[in-house]
Protein backbone atom coordinates (compact mmCIF):
# COMPACT_ATOMS: atom_id res chain seq x y z
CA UNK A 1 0.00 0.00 0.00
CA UNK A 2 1.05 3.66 -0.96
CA UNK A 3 1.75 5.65 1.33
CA UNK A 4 2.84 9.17 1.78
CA UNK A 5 3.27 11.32 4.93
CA UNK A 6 4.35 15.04 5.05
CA UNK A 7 6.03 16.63 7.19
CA UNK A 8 7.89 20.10 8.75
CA UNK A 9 5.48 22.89 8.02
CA UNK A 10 5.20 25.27 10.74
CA UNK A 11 5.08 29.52 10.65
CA UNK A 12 8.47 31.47 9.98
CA UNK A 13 8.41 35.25 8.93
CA UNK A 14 9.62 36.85 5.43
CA UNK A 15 13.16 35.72 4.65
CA UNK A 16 13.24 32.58 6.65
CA UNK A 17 13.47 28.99 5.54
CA UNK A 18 11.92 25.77 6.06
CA UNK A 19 12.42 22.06 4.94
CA UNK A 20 9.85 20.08 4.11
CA UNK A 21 10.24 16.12 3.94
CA UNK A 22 7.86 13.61 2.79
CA UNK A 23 8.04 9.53 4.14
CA UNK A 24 7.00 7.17 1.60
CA UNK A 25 6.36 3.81 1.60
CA UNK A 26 5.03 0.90 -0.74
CA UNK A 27 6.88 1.81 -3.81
CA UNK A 28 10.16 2.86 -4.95
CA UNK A 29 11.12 6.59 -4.61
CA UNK A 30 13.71 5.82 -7.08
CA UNK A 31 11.70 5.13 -9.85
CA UNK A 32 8.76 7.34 -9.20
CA UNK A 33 8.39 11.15 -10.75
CA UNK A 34 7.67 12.89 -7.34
CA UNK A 35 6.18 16.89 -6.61
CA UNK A 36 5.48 18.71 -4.45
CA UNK A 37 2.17 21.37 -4.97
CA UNK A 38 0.65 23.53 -2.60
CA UNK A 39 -2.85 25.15 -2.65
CA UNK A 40 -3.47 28.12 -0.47
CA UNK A 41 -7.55 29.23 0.91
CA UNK A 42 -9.87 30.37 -1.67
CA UNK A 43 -6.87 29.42 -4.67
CA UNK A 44 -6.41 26.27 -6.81
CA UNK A 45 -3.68 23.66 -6.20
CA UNK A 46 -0.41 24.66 -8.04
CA UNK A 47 2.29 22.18 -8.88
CA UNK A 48 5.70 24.06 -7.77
CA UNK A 49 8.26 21.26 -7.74
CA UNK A 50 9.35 18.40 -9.71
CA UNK A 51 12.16 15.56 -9.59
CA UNK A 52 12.01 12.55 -11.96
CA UNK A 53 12.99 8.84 -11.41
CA UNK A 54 16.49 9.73 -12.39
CA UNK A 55 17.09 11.71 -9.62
CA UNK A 56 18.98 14.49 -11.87
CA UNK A 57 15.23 15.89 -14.04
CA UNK A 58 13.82 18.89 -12.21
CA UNK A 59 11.12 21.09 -12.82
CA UNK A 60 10.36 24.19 -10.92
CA UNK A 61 7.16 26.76 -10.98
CA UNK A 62 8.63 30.49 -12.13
CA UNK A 63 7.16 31.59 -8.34
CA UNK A 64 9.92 29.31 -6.94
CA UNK A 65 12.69 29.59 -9.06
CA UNK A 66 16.07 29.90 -7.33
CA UNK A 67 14.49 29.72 -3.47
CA UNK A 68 12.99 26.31 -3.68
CA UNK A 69 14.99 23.20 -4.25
CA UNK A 70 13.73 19.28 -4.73
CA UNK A 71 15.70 16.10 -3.73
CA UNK A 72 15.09 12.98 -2.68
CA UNK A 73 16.73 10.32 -0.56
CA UNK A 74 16.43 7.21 -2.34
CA UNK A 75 17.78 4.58 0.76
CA UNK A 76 15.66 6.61 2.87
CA UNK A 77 12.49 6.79 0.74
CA UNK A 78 11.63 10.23 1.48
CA UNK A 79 11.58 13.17 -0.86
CA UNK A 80 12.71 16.76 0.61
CA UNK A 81 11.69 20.58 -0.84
CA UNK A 82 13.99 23.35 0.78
CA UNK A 83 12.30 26.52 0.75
CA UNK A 84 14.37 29.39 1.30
CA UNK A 85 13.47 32.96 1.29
CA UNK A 86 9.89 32.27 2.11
CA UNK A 87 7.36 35.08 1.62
CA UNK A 88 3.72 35.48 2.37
CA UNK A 89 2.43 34.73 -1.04
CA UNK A 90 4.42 30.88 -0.21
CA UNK A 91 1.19 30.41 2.77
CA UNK A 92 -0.31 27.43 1.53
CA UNK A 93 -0.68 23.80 2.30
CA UNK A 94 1.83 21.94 0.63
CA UNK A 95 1.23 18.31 -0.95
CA UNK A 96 3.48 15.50 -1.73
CA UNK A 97 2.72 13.70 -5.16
CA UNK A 98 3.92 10.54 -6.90
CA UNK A 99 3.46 9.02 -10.04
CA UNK A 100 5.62 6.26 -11.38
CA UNK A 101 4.03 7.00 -14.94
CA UNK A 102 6.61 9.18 -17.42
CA UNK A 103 4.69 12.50 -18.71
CA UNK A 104 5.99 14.77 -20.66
CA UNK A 105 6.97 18.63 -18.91
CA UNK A 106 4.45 20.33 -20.23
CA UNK A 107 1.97 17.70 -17.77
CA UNK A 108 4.81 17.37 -14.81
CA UNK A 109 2.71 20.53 -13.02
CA UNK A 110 -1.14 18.41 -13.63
CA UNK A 111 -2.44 17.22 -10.24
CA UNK A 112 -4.50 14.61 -12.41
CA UNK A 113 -0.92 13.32 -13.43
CA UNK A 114 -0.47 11.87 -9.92
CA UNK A 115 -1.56 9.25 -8.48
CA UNK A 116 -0.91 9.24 -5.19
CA UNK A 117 -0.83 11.91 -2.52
CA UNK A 118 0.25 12.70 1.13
CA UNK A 119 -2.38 14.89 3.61
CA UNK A 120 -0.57 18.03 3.41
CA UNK A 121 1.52 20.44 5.63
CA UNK A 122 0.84 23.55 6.34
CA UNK A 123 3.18 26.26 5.63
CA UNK A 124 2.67 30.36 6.98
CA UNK A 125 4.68 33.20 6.57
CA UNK A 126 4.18 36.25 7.81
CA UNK A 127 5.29 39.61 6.85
C-alpha cells in the first residue's frame, strides 16, 4: 500500500526557511516522478516542484525559481523541498505527489498526473 506522509510545516516570517520532507512507503522513490504542490484558501492547487525517477530531471514553478529546491533520498524513501526565502504569497498547504508514470513537462505541473498523494503540511509566513 502507498503511502505518503508530510512533514515540517510550521510559521516562519519573510526571509526565513523551512524544509519540508515527505516519508513514503510501498513503492520505490527511485523510480517514481515525485512533486510537491501547494494550494493556499480560496486558490487552486499549483504544482511548484518536480524531480524525476532519475534523480537528476527537475522542474520548478517560475514563483519558486532559485528559493525552492527538490531532492530525494532514495535509501531513505523520502523526498525533501527546501524553501528558502519564504514570503507570504508561499502560505499554503503543501502536498506530496507521486506518479511512477513518465509524462511529458508540459503535464509534470497536472495534479491529475499523480496518483498518489500525502495529507498536506501547512506552511505560513508572515510579513
Amino acid at each position: 500500500q502507498v503511502q505518503l506522509v508530510e512533514s515540517g510545516g510550521g510559521s516562519v516570517q519573510a526571509g526565513g526557511s523551512l524544509r519540508l520532507a515527505c516519508a513514503t512507503s510501498g513503492f520505490a522513490i527511485s523510480t517514481a516522478r515525485m512533486a510537491w504542490f501547494r494550494q493556499a484558501p480560496g486558490k487552486e492547487r499549483e504544482g511548484v516542484a518536480v524531480i524525476r525517477g532519475d534523480g537528476r530531471t527537475t522542474h520548478y514553478a517560475d514563483s519558486v525559481k532559485g528559493r525552492f529546491t527538490i531532492s530525494k533520498d532514495n535509501a531513505e524513501n523520502t523526498l525533501h523541498l527546501q524553501m528558502n526565502g519564504l514570503q507570504p504569497e508561499d502560505t499554503a498547504m503543501y502536498y506530496c505527489a507521486a506518479d511512477m508514470t513518465w509524462v511529458p513537462p508540459s503535464r509534470v505541473f497536472s495534479d491529475v498526473a499523480y496518483s498518489y498523494w500525502g495529507q498536506g503540511t501547512q506552511v505560513t509566513v508572515s510579513s
